[in-house]
C-alpha atoms as a PDB file:
ATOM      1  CA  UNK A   1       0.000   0.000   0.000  1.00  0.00           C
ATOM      2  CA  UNK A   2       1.230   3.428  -0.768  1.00  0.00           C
ATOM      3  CA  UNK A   3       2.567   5.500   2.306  1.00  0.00           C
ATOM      4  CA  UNK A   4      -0.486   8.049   2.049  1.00  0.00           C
ATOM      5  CA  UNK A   5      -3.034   5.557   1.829  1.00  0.00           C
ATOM      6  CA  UNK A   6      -1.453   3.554   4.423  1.00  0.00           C
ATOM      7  CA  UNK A   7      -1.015   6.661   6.805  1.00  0.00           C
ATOM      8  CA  UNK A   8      -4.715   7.440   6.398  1.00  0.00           C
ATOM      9  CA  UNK A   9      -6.205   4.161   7.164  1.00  0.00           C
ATOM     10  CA  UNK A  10      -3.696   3.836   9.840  1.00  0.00           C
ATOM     11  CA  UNK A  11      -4.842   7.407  11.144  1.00  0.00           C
ATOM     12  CA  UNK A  12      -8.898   6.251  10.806  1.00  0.00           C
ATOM     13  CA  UNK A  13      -8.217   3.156  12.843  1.00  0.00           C
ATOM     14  CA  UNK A  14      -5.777   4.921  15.328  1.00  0.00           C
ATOM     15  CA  UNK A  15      -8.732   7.175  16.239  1.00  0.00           C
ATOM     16  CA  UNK A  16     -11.536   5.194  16.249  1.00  0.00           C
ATOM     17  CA  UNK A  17      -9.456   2.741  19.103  1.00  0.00           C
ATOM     18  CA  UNK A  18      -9.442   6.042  20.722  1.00  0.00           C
ATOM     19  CA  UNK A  19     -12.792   6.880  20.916  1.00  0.00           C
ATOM     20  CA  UNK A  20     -13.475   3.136  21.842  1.00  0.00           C
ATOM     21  CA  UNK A  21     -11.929   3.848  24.975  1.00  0.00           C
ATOM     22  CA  UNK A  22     -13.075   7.080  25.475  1.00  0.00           C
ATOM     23  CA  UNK A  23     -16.406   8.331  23.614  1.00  0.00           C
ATOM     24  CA  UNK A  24     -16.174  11.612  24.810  1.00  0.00           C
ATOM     25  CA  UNK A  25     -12.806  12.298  22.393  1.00  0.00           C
ATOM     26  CA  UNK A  26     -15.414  11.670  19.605  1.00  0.00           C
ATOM     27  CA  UNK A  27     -17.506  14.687  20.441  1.00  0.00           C
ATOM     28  CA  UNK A  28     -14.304  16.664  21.356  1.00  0.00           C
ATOM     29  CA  UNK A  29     -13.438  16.407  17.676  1.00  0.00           C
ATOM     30  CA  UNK A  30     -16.561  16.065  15.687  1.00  0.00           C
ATOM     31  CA  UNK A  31     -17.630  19.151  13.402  1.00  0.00           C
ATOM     32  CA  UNK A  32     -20.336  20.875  15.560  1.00  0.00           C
ATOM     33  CA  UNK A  33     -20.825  24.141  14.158  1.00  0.00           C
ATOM     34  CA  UNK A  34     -21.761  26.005  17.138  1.00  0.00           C
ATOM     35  CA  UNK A  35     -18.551  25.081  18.712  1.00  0.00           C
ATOM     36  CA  UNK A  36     -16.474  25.621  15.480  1.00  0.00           C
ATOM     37  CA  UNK A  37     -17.968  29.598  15.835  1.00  0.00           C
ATOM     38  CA  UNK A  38     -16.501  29.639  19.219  1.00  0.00           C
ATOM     39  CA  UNK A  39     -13.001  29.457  18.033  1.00  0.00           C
ATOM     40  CA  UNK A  40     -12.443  25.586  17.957  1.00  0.00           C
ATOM     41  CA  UNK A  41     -11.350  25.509  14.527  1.00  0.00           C
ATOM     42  CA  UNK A  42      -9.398  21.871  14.950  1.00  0.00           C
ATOM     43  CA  UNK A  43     -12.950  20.254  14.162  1.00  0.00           C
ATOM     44  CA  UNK A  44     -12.888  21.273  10.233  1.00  0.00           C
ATOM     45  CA  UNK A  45      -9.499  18.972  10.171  1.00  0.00           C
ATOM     46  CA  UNK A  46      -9.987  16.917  12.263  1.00  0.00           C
ATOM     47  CA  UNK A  47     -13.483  15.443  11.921  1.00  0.00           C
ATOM     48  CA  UNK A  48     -13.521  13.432   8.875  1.00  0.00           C
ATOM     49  CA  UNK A  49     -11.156  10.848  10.472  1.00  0.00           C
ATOM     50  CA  UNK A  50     -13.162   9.945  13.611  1.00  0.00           C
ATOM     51  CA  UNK A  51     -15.718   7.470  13.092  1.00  0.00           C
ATOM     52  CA  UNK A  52     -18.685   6.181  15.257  1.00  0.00           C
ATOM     53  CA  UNK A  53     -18.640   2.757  14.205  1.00  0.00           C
ATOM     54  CA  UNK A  54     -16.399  -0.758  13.749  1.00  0.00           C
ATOM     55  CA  UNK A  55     -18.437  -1.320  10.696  1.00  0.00           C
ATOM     56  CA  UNK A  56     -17.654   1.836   9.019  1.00  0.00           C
ATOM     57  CA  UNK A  57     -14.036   1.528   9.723  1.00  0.00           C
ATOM     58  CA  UNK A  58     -13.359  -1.728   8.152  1.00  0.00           C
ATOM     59  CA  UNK A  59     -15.113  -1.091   5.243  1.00  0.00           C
ATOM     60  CA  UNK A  60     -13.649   2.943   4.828  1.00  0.00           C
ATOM     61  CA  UNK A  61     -10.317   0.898   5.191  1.00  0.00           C
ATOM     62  CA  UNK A  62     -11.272  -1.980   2.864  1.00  0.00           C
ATOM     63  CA  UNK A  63     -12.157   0.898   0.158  1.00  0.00           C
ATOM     64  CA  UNK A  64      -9.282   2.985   0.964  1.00  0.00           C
ATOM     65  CA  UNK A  65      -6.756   0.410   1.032  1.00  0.00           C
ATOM     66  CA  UNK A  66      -7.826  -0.465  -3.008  1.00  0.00           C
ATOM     67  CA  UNK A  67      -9.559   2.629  -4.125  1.00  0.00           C
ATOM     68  CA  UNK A  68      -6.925   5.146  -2.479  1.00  0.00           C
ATOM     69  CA  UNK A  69      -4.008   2.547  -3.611  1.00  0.00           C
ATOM     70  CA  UNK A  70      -5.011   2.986  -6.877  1.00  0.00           C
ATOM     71  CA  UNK A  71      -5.282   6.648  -7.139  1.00  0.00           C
ATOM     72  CA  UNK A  72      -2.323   7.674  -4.971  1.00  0.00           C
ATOM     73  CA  UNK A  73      -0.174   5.620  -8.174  1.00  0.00           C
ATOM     74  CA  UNK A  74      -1.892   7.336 -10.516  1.00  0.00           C
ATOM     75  CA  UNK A  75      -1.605  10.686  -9.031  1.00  0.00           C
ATOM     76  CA  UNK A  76       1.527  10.713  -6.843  1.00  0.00           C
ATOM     77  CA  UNK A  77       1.970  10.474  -3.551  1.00  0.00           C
ATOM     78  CA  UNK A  78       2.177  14.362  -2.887  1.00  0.00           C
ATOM     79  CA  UNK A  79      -1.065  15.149  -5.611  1.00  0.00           C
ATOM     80  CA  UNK A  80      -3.030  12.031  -3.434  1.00  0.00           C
ATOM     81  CA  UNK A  81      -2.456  13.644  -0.162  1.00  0.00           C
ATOM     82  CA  UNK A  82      -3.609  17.169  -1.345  1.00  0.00           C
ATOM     83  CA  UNK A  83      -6.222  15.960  -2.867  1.00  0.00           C
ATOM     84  CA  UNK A  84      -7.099  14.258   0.284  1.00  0.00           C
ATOM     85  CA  UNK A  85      -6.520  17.362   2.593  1.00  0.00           C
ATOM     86  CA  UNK A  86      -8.209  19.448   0.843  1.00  0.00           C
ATOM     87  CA  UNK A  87     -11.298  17.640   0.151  1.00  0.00           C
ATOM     88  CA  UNK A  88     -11.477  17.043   3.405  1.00  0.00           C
ATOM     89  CA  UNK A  89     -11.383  20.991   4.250  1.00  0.00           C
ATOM     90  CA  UNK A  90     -13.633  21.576   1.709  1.00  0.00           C
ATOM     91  CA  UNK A  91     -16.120  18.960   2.411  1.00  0.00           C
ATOM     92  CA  UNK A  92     -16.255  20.226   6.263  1.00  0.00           C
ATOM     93  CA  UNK A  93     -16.260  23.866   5.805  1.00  0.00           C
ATOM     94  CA  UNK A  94     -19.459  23.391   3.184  1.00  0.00           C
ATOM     95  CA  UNK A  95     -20.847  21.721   6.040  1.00  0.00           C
ATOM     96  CA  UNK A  96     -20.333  24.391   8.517  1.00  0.00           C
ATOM     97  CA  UNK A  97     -21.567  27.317   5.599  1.00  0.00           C
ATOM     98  CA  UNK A  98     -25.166  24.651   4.722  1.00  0.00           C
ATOM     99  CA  UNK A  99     -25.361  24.531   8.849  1.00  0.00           C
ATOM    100  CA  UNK A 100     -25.249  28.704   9.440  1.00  0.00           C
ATOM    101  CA  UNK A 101     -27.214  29.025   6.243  1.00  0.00           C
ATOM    102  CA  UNK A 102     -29.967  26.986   7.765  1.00  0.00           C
ATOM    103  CA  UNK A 103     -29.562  28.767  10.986  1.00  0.00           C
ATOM    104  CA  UNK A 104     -29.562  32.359  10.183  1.00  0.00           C
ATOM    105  CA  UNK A 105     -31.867  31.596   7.228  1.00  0.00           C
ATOM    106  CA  UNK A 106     -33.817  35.321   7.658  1.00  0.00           C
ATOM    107  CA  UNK A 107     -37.264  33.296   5.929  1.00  0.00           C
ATOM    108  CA  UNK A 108     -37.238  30.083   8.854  1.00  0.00           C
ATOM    109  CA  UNK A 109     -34.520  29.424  11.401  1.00  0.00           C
ATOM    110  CA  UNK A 110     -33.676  25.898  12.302  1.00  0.00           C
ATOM    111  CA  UNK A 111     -31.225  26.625  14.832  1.00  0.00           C
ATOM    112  CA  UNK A 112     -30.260  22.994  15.667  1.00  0.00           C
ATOM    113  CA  UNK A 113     -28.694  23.025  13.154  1.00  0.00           C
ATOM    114  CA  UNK A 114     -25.573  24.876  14.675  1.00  0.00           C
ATOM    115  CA  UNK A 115     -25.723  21.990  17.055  1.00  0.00           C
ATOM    116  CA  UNK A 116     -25.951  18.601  14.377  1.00  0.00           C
ATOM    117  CA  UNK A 117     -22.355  16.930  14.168  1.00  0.00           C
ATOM    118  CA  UNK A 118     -20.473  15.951  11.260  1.00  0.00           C
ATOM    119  CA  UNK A 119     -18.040  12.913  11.258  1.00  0.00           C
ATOM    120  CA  UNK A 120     -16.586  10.361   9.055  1.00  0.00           C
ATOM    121  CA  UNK A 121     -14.769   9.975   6.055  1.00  0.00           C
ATOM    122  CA  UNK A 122     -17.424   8.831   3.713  1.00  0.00           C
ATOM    123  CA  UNK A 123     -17.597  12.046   1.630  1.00  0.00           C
ATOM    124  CA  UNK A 124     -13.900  11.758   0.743  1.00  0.00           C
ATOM    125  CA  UNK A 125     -14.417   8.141  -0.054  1.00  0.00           C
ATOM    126  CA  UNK A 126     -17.447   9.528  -2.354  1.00  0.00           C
ATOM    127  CA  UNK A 127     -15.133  12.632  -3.925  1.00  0.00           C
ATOM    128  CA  UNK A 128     -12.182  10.190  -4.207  1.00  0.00           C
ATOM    129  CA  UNK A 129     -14.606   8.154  -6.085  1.00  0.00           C
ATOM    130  CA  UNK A 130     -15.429  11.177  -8.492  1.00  0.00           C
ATOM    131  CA  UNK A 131     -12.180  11.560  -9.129  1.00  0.00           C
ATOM    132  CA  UNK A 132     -11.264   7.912 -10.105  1.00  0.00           C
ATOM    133  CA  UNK A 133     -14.779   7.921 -12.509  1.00  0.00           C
ATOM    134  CA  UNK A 134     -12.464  10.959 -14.444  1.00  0.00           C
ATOM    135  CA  UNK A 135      -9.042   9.450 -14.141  1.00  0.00           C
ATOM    136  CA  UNK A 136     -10.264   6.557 -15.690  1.00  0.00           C
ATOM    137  CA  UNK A 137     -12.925   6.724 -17.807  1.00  0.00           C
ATOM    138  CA  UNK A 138     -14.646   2.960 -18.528  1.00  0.00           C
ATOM    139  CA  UNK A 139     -17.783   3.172 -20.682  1.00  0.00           C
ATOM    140  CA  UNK A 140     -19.998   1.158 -18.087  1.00  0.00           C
ATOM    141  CA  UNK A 141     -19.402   0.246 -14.388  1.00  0.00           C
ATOM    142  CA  UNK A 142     -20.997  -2.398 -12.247  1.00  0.00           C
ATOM    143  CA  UNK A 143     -22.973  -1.230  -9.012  1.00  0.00           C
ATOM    144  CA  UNK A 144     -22.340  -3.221  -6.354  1.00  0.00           C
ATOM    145  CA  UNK A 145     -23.958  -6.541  -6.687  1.00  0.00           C
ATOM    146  CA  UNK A 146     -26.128  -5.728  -8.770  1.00  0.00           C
ATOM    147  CA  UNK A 147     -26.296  -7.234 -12.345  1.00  0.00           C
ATOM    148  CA  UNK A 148     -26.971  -3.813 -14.122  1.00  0.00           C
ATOM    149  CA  UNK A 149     -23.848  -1.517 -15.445  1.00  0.00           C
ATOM    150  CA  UNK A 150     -24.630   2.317 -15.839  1.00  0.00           C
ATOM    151  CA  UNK A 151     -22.680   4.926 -17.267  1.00  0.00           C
ATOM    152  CA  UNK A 152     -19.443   6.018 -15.036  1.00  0.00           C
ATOM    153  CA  UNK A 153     -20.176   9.560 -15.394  1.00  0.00           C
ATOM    154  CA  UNK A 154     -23.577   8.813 -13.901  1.00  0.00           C
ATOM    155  CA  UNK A 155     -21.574   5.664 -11.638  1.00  0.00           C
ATOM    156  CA  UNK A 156     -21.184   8.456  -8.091  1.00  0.00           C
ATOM    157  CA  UNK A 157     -24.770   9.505  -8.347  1.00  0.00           C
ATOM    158  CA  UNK A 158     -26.176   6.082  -8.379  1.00  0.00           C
ATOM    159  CA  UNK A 159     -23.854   4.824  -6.107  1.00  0.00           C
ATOM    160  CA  UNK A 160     -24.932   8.327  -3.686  1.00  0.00           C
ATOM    161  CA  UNK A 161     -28.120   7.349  -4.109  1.00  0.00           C
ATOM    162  CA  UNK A 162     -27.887   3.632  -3.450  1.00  0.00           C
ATOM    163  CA  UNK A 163     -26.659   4.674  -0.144  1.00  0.00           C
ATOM    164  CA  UNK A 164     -29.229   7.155   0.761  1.00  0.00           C
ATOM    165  CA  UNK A 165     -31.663   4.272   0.055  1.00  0.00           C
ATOM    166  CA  UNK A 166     -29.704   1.745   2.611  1.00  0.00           C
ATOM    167  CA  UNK A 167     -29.582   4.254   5.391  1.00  0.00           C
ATOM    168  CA  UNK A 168     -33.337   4.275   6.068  1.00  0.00           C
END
């Protein structure tokens, strides 16, 4: 495995047998946006490699381990890791701007949502994704298990929505 891929999935399971043993280190460093405007600004950076759940580990490092492999030979080591940080930046600080949107929306205020939390790394797996669909561009791809192929331009979206399906 490449060192940046291995680093990452290293750094995912180093802090998730962290918050095992302590769950409070898991709200410490989870993006809360009301705490984020209070001058905790480690959450943007930090957030995206905590994780709630064993599950969700093994399989961000089962992906990352092939999927990030992959890309961090194609790109270079350096490219893979930027391209890493800084979705990971830009996927939290969208977050916190959808969050005070929804907040201070001057038409109806939903001011919980300065308080919902964001972790994980699932939206990096998702943009990594994105960027493999472009690096290399196969006609068709194969969802999943299932025995249909769709268009790899269209192959994130179905594969967003197929999860947004699950999760109910």
């Amino acid at each position: 495995t490449p060192p940046a891929t291995r680093f990452t999935c290293y750094t995912i399971v180093c802090f998730y047998v962290l918050t095992f043993f302590s769950s409070n280190v898991l709200y410490a460093f989870s993006n809360i946006p009301i705490f984020v405007l209070h001058g905790e600004v480690w959450r943007p950076f930090l957030s995206s490699f905590f994780s709630n759940g064993l599950f969700s580990v093994v399989f961000i490092a089962f992906t990352l381990s092939s999927l990030g492999a992959r890309l961090e030979r194609a790109l270079g080591t350096l490219c893979f890791t930027h391209l890493i940080l800084s979705t990971v930046i830009l996927t939290n600080v969208t977050f916190l701007l959808w969050c005070l949107m929804l907040a201070y929306n001057p038409l109806y205020q939903v001011s919980s949502a300065l308080i919902i939390p964001s972790i994980g790394f699932w939206p990096i797996i998702m943009a990594l994704i994105v960027v493999e669909c472009s690096i290399y561009p196969a006609p068709t791809r194969q969802i999943l298990f299932f025995p249909a192929r769709i268009p790899t331009k269209y192959y994130p979206l179905a594969l967003l929505l197929l999860f947004s399906l699950l999760s109910f």
